[in-house]
N, C-alpha and C. Protein backbone atom coordinates (compact mmCIF):
# COMPACT_ATOMS: atom_id res chain seq x y z
N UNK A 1 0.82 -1.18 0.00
CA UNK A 1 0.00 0.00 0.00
C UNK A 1 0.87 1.26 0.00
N UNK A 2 2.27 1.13 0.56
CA UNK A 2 2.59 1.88 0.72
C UNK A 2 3.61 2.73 -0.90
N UNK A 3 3.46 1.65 -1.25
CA UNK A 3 4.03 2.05 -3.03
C UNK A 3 3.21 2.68 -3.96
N UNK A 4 1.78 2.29 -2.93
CA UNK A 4 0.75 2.71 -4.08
C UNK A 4 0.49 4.42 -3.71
N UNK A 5 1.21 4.68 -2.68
CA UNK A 5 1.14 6.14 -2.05
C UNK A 5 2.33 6.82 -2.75
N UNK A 6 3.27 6.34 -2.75
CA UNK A 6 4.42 7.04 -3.23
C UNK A 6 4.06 7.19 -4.60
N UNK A 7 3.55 6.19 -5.62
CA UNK A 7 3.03 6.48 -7.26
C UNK A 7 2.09 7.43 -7.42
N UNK A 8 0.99 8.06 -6.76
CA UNK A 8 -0.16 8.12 -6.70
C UNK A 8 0.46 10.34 -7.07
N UNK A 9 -0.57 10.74 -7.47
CA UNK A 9 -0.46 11.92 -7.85
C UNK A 9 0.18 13.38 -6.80
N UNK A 10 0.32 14.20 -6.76
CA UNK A 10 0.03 15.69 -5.85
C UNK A 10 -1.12 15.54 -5.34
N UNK A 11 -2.24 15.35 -5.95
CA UNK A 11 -3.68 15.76 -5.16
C UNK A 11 -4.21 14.85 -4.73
N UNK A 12 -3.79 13.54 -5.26
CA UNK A 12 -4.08 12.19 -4.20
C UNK A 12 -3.46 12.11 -2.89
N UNK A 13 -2.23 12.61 -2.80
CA UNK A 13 -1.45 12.91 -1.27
C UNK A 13 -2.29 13.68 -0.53
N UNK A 14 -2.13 14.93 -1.29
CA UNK A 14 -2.86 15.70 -0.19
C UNK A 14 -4.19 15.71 0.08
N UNK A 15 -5.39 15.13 -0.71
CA UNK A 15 -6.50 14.53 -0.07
C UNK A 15 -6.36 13.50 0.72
N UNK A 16 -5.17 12.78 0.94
CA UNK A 16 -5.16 11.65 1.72
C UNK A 16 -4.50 11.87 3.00
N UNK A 17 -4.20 13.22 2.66
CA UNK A 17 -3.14 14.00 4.01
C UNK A 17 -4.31 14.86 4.95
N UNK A 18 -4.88 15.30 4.19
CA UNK A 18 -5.84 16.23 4.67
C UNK A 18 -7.17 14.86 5.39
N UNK A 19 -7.58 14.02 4.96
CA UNK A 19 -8.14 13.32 5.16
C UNK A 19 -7.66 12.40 6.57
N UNK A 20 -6.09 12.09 7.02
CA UNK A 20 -5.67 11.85 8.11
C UNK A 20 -5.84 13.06 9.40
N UNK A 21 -5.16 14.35 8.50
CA UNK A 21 -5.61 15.55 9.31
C UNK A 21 -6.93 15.83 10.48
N UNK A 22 -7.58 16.02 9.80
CA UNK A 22 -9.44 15.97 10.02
C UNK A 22 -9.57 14.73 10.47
N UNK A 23 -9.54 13.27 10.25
CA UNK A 23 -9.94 12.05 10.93
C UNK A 23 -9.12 12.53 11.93
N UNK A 24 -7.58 12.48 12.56
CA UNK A 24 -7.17 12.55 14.16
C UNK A 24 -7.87 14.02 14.81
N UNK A 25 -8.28 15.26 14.30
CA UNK A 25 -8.85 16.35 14.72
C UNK A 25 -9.88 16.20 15.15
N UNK A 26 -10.86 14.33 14.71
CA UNK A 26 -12.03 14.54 14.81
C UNK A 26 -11.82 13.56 16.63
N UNK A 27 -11.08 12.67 16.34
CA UNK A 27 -10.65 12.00 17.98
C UNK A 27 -10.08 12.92 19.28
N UNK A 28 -9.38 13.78 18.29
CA UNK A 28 -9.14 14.51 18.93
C UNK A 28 -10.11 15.84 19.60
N UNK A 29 -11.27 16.01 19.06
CA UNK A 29 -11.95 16.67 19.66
C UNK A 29 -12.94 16.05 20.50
N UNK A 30 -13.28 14.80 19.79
CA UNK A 30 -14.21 14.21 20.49
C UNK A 30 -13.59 13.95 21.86
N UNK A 31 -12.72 13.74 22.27
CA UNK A 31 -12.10 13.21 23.32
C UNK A 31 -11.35 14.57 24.69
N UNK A 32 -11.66 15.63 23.75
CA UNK A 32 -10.79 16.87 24.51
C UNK A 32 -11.82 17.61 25.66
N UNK A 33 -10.94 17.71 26.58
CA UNK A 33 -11.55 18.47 28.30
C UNK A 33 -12.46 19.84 27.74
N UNK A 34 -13.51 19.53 26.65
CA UNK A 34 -14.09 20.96 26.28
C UNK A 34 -15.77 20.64 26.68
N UNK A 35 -16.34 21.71 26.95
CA UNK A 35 -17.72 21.53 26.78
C UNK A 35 -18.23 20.27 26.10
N UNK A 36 -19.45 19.55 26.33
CA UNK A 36 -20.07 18.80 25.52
C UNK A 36 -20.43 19.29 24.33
N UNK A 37 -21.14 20.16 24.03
CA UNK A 37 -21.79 21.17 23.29
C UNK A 37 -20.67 21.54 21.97
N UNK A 38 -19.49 21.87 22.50
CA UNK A 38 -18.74 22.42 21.66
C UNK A 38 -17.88 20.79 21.10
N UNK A 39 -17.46 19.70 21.91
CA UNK A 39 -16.85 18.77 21.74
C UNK A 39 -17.55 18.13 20.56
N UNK A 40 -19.04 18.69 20.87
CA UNK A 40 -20.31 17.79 19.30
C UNK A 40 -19.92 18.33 18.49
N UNK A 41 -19.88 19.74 18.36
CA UNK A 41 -20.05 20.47 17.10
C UNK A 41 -18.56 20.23 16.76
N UNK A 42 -17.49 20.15 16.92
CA UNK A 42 -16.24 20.77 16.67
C UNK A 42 -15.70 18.88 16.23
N UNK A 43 -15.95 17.78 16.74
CA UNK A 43 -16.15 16.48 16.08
C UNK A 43 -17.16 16.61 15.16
N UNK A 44 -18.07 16.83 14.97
CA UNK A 44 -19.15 16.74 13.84
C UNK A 44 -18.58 17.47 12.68
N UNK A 45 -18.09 18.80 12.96
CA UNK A 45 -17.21 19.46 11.64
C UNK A 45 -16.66 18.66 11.10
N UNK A 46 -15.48 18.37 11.95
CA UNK A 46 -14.56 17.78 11.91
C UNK A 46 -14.69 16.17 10.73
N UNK A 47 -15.84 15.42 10.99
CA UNK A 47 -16.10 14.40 10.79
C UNK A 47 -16.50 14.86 9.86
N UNK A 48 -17.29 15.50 9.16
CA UNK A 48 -18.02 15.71 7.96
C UNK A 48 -17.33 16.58 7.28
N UNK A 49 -15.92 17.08 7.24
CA UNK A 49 -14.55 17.62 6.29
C UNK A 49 -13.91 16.24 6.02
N UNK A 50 -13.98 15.45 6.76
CA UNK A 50 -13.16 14.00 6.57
C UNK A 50 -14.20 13.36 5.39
N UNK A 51 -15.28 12.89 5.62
CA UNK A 51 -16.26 12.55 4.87
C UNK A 51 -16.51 13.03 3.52
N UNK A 52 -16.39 14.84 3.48
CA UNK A 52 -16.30 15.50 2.39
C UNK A 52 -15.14 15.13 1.33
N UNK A 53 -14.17 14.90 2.11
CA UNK A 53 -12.80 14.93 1.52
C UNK A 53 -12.80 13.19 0.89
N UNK A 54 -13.58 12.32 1.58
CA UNK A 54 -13.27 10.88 0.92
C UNK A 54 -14.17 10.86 -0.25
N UNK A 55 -15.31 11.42 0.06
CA UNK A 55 -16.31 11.38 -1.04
C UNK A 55 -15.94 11.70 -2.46
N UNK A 56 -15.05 13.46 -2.23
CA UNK A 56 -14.32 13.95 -3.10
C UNK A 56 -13.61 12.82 -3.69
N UNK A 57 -12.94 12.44 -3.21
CA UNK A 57 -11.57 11.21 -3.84
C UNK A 57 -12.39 10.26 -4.14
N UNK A 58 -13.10 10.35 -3.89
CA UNK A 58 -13.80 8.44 -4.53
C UNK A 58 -14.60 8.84 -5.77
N UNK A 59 -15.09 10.41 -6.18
CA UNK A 59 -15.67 10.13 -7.08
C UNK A 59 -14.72 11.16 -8.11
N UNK A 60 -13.14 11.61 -8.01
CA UNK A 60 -12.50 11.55 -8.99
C UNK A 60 -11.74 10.36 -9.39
N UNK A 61 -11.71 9.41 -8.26
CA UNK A 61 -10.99 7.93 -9.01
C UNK A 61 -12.25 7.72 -9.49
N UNK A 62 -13.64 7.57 -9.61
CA UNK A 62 -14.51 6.77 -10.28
C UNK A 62 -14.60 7.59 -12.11
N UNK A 63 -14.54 9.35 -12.03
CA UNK A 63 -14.62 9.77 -12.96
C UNK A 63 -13.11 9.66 -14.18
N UNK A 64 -12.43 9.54 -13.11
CA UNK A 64 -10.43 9.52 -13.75
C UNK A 64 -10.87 7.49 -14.52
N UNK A 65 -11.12 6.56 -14.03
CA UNK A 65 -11.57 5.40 -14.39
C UNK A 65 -12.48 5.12 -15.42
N UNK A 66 -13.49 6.52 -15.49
CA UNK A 66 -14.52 6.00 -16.73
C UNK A 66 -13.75 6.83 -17.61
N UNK A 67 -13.14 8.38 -17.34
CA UNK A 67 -12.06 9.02 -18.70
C UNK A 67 -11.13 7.34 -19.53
N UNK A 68 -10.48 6.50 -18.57
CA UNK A 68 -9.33 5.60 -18.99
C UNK A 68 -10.40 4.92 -19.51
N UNK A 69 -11.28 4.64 -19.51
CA UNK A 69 -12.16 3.08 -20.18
C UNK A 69 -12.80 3.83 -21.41
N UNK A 70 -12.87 4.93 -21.41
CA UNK A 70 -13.79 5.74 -22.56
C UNK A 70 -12.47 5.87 -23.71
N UNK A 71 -11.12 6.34 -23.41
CA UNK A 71 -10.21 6.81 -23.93
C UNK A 71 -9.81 5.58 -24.56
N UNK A 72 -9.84 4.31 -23.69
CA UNK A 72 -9.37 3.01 -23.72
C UNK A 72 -10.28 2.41 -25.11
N UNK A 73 -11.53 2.45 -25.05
CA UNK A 73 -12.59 2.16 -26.16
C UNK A 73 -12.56 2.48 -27.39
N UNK A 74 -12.20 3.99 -27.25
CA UNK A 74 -11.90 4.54 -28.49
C UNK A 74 -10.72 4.35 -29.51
N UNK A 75 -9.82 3.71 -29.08
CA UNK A 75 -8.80 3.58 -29.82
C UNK A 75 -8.95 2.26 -30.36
C-alpha cells in the first residue's frame, strides 16, 4: 500500500493527508476536556470535512476510471 502512495499523484497525497488531518482532529476533539456542546459540534465538523474529503476522492478515481475506459474504447 505503501508504493501505491508514493506512485499516486500531488492531489491524491494531499487529499489523503488532509483526510488523516481531520480524521485525528475529529478523535481529537471528540475526546478533549471541552464543553459537551462544543466537543459535538467541533467532532461533527470535523467528521463531515473528513467525509467530504473521501467522497471527493472516490468520485474523482470513479470519474479519472470512466475518462481511462472511454479513452481506452476509443482507440
Amino acid at each position: 500500500m505503501i508504493d501505491q502512495i508514493r506512485r499516486a499523484d500531488y492531489l491524491t497525497k494531499v487529499q489523503y493527508l488532509l483526510m488523516v488531518v481531520f480524521g485525528a482532529a475529529t478523535g481529537a476533539l471528540a475526546f478533549a476536556p471541552l464543553p459537551q456542546r462544543v466537543k459535538i459540534l467541533g467532532a461533527g465538523v470535523a467528521f463531515g470535512i473528513t467525509v467530504g474529503l473521501w467522497f471527493s476522492h472516490l468520485l474523482s478515481m470513479v470519474v479519472d476510471a470512466a475518462t481511462d475506459l472511454r479513452s481506452g474504447a476509443a482507440q
